[in-house]
N, C-alpha and C. Protein backbone atom coordinates (compact mmCIF):
# COMPACT_ATOMS: atom_id res chain seq x y z
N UNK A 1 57.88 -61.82 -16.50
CA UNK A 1 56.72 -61.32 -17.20
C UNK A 1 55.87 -60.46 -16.27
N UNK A 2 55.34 -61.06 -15.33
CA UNK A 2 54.56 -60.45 -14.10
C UNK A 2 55.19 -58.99 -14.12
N UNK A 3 56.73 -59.35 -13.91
CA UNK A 3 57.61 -57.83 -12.89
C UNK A 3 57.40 -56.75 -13.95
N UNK A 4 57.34 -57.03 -15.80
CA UNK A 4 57.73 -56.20 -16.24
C UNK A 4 55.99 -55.99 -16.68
N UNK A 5 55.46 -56.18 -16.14
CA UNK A 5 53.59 -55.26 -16.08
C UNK A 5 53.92 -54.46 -15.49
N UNK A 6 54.18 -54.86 -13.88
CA UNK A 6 54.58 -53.67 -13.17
C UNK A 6 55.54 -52.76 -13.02
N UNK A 7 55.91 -52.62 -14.02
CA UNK A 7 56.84 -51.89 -14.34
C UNK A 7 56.36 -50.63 -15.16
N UNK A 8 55.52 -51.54 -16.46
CA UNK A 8 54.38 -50.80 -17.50
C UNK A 8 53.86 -49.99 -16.94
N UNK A 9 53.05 -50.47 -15.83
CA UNK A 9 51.98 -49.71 -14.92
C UNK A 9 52.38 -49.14 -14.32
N UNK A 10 53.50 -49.00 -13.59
CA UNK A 10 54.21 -47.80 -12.76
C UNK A 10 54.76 -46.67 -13.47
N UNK A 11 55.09 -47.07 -14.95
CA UNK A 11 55.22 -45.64 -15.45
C UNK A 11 54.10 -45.33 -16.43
N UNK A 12 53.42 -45.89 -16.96
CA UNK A 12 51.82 -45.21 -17.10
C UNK A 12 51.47 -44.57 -16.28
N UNK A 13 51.26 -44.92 -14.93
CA UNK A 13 50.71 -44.28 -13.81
C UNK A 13 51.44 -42.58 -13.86
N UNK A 14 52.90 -42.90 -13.50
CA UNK A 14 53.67 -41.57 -13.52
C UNK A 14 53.79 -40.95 -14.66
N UNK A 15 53.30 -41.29 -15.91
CA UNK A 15 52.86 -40.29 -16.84
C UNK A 15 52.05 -39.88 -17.32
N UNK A 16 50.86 -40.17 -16.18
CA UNK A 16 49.33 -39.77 -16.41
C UNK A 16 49.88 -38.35 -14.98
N UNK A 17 50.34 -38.76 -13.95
CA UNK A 17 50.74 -37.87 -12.80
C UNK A 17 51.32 -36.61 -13.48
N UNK A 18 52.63 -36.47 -14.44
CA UNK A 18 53.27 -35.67 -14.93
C UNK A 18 52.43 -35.27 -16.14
N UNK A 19 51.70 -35.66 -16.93
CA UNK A 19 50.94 -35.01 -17.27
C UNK A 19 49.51 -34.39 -17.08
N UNK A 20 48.88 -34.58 -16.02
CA UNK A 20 47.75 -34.32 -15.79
C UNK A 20 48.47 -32.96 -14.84
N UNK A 21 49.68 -33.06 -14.42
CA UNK A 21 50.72 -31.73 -13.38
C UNK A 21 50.93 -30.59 -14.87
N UNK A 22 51.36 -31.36 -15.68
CA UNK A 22 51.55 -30.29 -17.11
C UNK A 22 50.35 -29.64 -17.37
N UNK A 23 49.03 -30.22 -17.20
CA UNK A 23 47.76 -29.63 -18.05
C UNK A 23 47.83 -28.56 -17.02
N UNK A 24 47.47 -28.69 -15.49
CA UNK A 24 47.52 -28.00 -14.47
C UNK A 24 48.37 -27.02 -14.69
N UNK A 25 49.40 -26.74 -15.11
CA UNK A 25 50.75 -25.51 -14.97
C UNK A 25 49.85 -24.58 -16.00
N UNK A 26 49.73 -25.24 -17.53
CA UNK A 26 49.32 -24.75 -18.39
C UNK A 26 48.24 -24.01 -18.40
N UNK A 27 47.10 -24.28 -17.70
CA UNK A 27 45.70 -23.63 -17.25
C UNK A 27 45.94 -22.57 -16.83
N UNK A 28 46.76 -22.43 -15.75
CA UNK A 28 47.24 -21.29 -15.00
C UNK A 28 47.87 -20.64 -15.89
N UNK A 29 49.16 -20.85 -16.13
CA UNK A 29 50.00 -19.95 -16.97
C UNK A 29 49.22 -19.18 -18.28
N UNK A 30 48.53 -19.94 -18.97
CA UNK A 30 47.79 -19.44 -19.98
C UNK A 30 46.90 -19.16 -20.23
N UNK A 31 46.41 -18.76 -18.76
CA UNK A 31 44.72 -17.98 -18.88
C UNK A 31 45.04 -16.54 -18.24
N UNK A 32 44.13 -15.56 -19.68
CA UNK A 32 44.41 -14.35 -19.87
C UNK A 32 44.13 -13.28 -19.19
N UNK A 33 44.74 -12.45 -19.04
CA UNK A 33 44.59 -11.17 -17.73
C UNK A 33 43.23 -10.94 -18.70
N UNK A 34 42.01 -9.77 -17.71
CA UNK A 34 41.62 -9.40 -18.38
C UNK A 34 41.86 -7.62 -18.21
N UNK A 35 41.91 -6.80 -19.18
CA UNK A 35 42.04 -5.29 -19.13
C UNK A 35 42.23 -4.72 -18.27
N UNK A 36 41.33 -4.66 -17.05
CA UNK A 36 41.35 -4.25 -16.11
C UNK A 36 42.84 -4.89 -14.66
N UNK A 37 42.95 -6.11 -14.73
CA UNK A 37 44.55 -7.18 -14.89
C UNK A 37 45.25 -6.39 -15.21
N UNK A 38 45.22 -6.30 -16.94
CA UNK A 38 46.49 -5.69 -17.13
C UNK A 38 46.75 -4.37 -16.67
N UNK A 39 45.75 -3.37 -15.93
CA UNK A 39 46.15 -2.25 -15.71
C UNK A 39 47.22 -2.58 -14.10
N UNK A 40 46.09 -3.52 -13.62
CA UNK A 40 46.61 -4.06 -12.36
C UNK A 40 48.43 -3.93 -12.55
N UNK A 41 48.65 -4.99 -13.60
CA UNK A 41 49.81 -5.75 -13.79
C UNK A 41 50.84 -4.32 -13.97
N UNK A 42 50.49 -3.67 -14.79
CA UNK A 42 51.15 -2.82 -15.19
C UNK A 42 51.61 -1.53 -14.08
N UNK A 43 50.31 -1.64 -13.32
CA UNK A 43 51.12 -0.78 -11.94
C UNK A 43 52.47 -1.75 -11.39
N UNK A 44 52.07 -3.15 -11.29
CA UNK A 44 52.63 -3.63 -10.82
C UNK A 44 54.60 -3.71 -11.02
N UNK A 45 54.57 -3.86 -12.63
CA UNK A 45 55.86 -3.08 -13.04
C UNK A 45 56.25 -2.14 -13.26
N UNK A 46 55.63 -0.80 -12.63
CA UNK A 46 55.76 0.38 -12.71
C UNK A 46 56.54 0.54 -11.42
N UNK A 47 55.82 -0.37 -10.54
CA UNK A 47 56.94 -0.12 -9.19
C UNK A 47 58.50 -0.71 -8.47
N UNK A 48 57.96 -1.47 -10.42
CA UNK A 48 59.96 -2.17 -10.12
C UNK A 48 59.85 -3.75 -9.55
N UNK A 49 58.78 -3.92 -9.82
CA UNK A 49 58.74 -5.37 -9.13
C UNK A 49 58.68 -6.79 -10.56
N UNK A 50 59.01 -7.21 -10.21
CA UNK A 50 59.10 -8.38 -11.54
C UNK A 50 57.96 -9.77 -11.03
N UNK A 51 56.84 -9.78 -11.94
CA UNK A 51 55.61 -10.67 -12.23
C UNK A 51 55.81 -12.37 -12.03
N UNK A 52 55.48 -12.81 -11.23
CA UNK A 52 56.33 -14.17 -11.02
C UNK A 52 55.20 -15.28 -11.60
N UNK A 53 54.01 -14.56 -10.93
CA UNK A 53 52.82 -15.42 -11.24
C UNK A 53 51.17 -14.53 -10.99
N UNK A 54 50.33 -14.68 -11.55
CA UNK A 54 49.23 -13.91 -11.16
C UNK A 54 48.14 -15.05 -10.79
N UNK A 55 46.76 -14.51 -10.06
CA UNK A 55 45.60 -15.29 -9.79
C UNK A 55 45.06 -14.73 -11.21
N UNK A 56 44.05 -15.15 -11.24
CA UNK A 56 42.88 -15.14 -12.49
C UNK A 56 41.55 -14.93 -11.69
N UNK A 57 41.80 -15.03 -10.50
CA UNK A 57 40.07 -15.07 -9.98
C UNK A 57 40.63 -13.82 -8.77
N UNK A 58 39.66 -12.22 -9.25
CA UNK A 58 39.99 -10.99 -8.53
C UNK A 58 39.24 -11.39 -7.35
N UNK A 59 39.40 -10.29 -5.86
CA UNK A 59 38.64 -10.45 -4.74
C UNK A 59 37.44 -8.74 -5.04
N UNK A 60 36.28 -9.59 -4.93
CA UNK A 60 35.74 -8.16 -5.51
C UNK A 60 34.53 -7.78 -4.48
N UNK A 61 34.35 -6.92 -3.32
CA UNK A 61 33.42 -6.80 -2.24
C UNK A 61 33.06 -4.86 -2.37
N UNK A 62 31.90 -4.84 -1.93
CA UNK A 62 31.59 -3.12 -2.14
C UNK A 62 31.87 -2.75 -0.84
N UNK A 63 32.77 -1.79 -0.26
CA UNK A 63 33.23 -0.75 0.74
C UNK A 63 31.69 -0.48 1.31
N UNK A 64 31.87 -0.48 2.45
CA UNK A 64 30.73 -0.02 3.31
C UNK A 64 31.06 0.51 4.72
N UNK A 65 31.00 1.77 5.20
CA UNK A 65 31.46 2.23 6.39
C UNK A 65 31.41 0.97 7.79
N UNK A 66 30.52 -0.13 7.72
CA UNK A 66 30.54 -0.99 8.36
C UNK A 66 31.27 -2.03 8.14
N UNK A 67 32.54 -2.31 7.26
CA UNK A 67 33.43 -3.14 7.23
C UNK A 67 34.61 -2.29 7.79
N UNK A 68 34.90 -1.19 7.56
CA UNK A 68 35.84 -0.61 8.52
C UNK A 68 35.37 -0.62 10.35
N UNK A 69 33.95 -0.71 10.43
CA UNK A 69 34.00 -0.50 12.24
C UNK A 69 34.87 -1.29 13.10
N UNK A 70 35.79 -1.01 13.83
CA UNK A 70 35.99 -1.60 15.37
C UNK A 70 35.16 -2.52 15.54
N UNK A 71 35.25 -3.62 15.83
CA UNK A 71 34.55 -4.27 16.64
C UNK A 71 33.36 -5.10 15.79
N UNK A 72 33.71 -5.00 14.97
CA UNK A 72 32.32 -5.95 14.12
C UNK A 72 32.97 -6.94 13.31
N UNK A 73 34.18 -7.83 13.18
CA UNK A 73 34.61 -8.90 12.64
C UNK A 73 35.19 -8.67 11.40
N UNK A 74 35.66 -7.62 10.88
CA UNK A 74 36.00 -7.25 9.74
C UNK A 74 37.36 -6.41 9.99
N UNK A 75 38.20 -7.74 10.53
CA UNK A 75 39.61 -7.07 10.58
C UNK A 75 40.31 -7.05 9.37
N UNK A 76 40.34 -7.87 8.49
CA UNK A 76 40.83 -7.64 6.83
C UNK A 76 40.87 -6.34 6.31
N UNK A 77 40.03 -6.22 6.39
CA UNK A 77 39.16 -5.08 5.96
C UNK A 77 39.94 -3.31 6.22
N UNK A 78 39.59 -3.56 7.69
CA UNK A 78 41.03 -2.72 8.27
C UNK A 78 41.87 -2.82 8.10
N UNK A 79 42.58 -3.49 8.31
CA UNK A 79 43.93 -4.19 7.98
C UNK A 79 44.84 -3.28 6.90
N UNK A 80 43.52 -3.94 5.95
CA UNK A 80 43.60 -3.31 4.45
C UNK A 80 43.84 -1.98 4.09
N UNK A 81 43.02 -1.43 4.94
CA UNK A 81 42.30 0.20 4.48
C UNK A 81 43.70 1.34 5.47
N UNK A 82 44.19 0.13 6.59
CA UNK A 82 44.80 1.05 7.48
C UNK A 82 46.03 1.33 6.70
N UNK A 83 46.67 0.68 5.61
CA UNK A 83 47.65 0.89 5.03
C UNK A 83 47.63 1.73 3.73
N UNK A 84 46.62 2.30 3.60
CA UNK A 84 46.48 3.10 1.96
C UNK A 84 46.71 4.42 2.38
N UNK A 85 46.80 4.93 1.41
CA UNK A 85 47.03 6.61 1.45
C UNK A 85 45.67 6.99 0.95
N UNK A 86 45.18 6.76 0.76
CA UNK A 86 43.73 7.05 -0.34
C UNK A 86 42.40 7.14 1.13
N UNK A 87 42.14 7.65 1.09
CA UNK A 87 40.89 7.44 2.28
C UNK A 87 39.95 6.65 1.97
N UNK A 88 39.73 5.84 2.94
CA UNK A 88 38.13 4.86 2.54
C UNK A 88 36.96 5.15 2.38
N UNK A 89 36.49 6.91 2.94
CA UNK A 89 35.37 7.11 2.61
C UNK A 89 35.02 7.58 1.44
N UNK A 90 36.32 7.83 0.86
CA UNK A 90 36.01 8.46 -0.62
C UNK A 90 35.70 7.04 -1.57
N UNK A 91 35.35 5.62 -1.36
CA UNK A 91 35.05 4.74 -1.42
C UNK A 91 33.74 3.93 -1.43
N UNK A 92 33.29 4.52 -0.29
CA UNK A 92 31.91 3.93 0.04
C UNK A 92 30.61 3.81 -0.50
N UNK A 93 30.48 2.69 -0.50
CA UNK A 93 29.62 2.13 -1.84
C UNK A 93 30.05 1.74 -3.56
N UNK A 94 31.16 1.77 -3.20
CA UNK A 94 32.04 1.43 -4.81
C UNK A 94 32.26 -0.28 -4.69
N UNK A 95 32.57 -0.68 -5.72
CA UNK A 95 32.96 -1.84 -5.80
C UNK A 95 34.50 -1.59 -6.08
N UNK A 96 35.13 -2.68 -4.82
CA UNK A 96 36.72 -2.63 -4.76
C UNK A 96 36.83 -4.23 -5.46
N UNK A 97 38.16 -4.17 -6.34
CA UNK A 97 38.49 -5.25 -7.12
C UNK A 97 39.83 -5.26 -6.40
N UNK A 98 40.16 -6.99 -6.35
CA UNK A 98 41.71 -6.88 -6.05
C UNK A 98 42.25 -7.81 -6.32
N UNK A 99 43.62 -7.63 -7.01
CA UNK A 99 44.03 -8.46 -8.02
C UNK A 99 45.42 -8.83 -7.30
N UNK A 100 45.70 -10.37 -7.45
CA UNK A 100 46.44 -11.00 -6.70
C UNK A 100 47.77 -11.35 -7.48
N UNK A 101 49.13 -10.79 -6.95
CA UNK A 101 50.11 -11.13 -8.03
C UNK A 101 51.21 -11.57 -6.89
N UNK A 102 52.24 -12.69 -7.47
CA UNK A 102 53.04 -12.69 -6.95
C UNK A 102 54.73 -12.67 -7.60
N UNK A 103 55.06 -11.80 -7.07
CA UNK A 103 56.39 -10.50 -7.44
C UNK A 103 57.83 -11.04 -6.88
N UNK A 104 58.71 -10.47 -7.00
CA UNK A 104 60.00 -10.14 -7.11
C UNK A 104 60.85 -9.27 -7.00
N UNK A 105 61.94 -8.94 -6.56
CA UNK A 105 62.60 -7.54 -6.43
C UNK A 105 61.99 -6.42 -5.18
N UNK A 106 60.81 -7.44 -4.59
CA UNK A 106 59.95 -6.53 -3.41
C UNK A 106 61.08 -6.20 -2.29
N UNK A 107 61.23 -5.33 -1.16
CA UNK A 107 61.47 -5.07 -0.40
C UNK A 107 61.22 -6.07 1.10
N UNK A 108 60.43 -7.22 0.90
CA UNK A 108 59.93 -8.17 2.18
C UNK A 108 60.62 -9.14 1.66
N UNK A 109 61.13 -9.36 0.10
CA UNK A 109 61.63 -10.43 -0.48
C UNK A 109 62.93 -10.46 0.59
N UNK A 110 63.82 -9.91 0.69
CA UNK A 110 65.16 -9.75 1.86
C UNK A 110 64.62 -10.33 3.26
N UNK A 111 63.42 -9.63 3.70
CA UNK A 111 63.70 -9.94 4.66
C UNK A 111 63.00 -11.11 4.96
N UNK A 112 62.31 -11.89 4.19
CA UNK A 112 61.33 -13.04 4.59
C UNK A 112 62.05 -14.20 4.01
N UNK A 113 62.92 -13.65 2.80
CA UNK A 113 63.74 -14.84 2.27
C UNK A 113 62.48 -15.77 1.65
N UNK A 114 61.87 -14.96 0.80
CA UNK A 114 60.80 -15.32 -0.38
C UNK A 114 60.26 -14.66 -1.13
N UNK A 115 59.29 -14.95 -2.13
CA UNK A 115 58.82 -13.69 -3.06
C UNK A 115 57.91 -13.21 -2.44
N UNK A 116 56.96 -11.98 -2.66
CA UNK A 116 55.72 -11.10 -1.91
C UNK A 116 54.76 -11.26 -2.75
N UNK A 117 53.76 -11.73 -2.45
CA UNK A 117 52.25 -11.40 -2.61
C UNK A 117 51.81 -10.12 -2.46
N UNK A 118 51.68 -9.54 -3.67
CA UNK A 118 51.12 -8.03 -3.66
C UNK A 118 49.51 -8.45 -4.31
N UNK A 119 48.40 -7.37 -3.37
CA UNK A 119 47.27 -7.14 -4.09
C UNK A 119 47.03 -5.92 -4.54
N UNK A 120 46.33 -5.72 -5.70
CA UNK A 120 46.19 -4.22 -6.36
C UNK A 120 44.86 -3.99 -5.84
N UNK A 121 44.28 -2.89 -5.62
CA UNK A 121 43.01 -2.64 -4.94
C UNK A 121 42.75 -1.59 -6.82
N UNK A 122 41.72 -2.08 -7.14
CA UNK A 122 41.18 -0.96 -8.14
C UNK A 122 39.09 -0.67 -7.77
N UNK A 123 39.06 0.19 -8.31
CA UNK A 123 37.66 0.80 -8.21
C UNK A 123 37.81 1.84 -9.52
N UNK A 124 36.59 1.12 -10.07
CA UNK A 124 35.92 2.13 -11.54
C UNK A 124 37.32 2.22 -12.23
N UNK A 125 38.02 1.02 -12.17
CA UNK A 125 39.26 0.55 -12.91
C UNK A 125 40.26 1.38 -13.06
N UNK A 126 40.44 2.03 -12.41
CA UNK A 126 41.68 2.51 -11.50
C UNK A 126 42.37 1.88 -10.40
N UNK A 127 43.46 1.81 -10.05
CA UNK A 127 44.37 1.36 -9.30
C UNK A 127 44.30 2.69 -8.09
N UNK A 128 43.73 2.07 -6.97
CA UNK A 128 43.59 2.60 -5.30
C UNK A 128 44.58 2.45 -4.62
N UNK A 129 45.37 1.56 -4.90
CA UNK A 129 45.54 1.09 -3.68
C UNK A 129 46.44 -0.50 -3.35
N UNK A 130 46.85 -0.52 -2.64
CA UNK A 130 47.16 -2.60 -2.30
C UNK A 130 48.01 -2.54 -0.84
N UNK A 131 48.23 -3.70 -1.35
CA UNK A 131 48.89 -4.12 0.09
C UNK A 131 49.94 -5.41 -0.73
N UNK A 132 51.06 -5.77 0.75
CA UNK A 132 51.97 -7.29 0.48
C UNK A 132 52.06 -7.63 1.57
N UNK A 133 52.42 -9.04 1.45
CA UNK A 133 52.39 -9.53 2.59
C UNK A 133 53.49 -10.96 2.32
N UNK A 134 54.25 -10.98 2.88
CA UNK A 134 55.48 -12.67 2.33
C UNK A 134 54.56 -13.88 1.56
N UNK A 135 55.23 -14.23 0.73
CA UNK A 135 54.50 -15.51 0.53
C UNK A 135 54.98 -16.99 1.11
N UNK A 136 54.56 -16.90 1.96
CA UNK A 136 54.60 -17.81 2.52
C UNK A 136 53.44 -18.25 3.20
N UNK A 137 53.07 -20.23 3.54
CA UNK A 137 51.49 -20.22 4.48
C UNK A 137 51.83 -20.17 6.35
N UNK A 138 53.18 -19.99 6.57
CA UNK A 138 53.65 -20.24 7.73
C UNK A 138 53.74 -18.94 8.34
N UNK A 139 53.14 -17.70 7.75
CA UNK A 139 53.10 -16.39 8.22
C UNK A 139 51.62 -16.17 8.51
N UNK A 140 51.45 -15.41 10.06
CA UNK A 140 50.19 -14.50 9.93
C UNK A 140 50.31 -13.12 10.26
N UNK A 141 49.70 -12.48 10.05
CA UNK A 141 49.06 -10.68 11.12
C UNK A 141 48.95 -10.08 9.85
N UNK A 142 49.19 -9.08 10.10
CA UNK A 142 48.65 -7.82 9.31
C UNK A 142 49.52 -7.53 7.78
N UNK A 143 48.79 -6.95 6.38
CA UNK A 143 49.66 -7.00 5.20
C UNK A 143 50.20 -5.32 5.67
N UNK A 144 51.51 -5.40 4.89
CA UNK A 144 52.11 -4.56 4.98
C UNK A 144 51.46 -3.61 3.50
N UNK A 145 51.95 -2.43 3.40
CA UNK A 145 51.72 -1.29 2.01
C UNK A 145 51.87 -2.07 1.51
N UNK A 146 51.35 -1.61 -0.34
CA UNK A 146 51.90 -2.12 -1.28
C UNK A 146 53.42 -1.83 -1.00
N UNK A 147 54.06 -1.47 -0.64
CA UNK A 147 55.69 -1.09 -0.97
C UNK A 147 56.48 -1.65 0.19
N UNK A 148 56.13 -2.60 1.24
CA UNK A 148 56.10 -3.00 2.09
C UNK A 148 56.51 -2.29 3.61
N UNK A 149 55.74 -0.78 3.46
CA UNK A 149 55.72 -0.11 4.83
C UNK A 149 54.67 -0.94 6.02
N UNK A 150 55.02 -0.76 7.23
CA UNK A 150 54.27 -1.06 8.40
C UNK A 150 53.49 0.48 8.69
N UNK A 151 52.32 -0.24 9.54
CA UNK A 151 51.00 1.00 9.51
C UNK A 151 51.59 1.69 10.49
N UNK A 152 52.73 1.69 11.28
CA UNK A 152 53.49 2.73 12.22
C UNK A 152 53.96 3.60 11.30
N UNK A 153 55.00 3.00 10.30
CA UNK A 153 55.94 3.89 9.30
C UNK A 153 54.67 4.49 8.74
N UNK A 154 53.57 4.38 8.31
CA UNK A 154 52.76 4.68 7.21
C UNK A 154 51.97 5.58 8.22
N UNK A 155 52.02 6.17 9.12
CA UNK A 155 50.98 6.86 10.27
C UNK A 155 51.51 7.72 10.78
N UNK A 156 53.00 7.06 11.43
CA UNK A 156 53.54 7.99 12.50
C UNK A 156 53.36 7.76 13.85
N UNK A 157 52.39 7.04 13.82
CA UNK A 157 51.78 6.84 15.21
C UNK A 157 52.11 5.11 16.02
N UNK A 158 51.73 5.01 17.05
CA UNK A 158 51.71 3.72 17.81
C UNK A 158 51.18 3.13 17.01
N UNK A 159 50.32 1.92 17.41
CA UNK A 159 49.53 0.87 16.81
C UNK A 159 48.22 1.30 18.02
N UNK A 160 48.69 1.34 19.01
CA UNK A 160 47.30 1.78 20.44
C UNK A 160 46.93 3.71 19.78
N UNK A 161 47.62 4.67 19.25
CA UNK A 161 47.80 5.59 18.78
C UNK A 161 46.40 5.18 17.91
N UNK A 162 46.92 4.85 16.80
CA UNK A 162 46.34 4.24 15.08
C UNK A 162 44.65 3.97 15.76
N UNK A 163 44.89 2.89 16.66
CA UNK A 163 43.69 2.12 16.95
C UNK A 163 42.27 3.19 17.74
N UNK A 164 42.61 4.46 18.54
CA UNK A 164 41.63 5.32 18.84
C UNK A 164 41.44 6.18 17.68
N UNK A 165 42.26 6.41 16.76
CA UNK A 165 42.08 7.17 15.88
C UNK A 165 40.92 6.67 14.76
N UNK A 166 41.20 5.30 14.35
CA UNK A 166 40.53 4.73 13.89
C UNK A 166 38.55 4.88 14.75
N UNK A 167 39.02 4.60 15.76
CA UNK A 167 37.71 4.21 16.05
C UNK A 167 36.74 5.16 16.24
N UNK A 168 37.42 6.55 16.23
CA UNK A 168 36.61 7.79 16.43
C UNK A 168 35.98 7.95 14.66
N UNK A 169 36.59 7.57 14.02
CA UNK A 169 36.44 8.14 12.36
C UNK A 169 35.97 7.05 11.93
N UNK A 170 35.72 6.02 12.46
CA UNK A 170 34.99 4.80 11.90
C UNK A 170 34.13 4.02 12.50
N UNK A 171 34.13 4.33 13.93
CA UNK A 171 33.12 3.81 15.03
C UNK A 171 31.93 3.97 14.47
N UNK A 172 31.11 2.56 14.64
CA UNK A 172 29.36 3.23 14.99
C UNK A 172 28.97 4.09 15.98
């Protein structure tokens, strides 16, 4: 009698676990891009990449010539900006949105032996811009292009090259 309570209770337990994991999937999966998303999304299969999963909550900060400076704690930022084709000052003072998807068929997918985290950079809801980077939490440094070029391939230049160049056109 005793054994078969605990028995009751061990799978009550594990089907409050598996379902409270179901409500969780469902939240995610079924909460809706909004417009500006779907433009996101839609670049996103424009470049051949297949939608695995999206965030719902965009990264949204206004461009300011002082998040690009050298030397002031805003390496993201760079990071970011060093990989676009789009110039950052044609930016400044806009509000940048960036929308978090994770893809398939990417070009880092081979070599990381996982799917890519691509972000869409939009402003005044247009698509700017992004970056990828492996998905994985066991990776750090710098995101690669959206298309997964390195800021050498994307420059031409060194990385010590990149880095005076930068600092003359973005220095305080």
């Amino acid at each position: 009698m005793k054994r078969n309570r605990i028995w009751l209770w061990a799978g009550i337990g594990l089907s409050i676990v598996i379902l409270y994991s179901f409500m969780q999937l469902s939240v995610h999966i079924g909460k809706p891009m909004s417009e500006e998303q779907k433009t996101a999304a839609s670049y996103v299969k424009s470049l051949g990449y297949k939608i695995v999963s999206h965030s719902s909550k965009p990264i949204t900060y206004t461009l300011e010539k002082s998040l690009l400076a050298p030397g002031n704690g805003a390496i993201p930022y760079i990071q970011t900006w060093s990989v676009q084709s789009q110039d950052p000052t044609n930016y400044y003072g806009k509000e940048i949105v960036t929308y978090r998807f994770k893809v398939s068929g990417h070009p880092l997918d081979r070599m990381y032996n996982t799917n890519t985290a691509l972000f869409v950079m939009m402003s005044e809801g247009k698509v700017i811009g992004g970056t990828s980077f492996p998905d994985r939490n066991d990776l750090a440094g710098a995101p690669y292009s959206i298309d997964g070029k390195t800021l050498e391939e994307i420059t031409g230049n060194s990385f010590g090259e990149w880095r005076e160049q930068w600092a003359e056109k973005y220095g305080n």
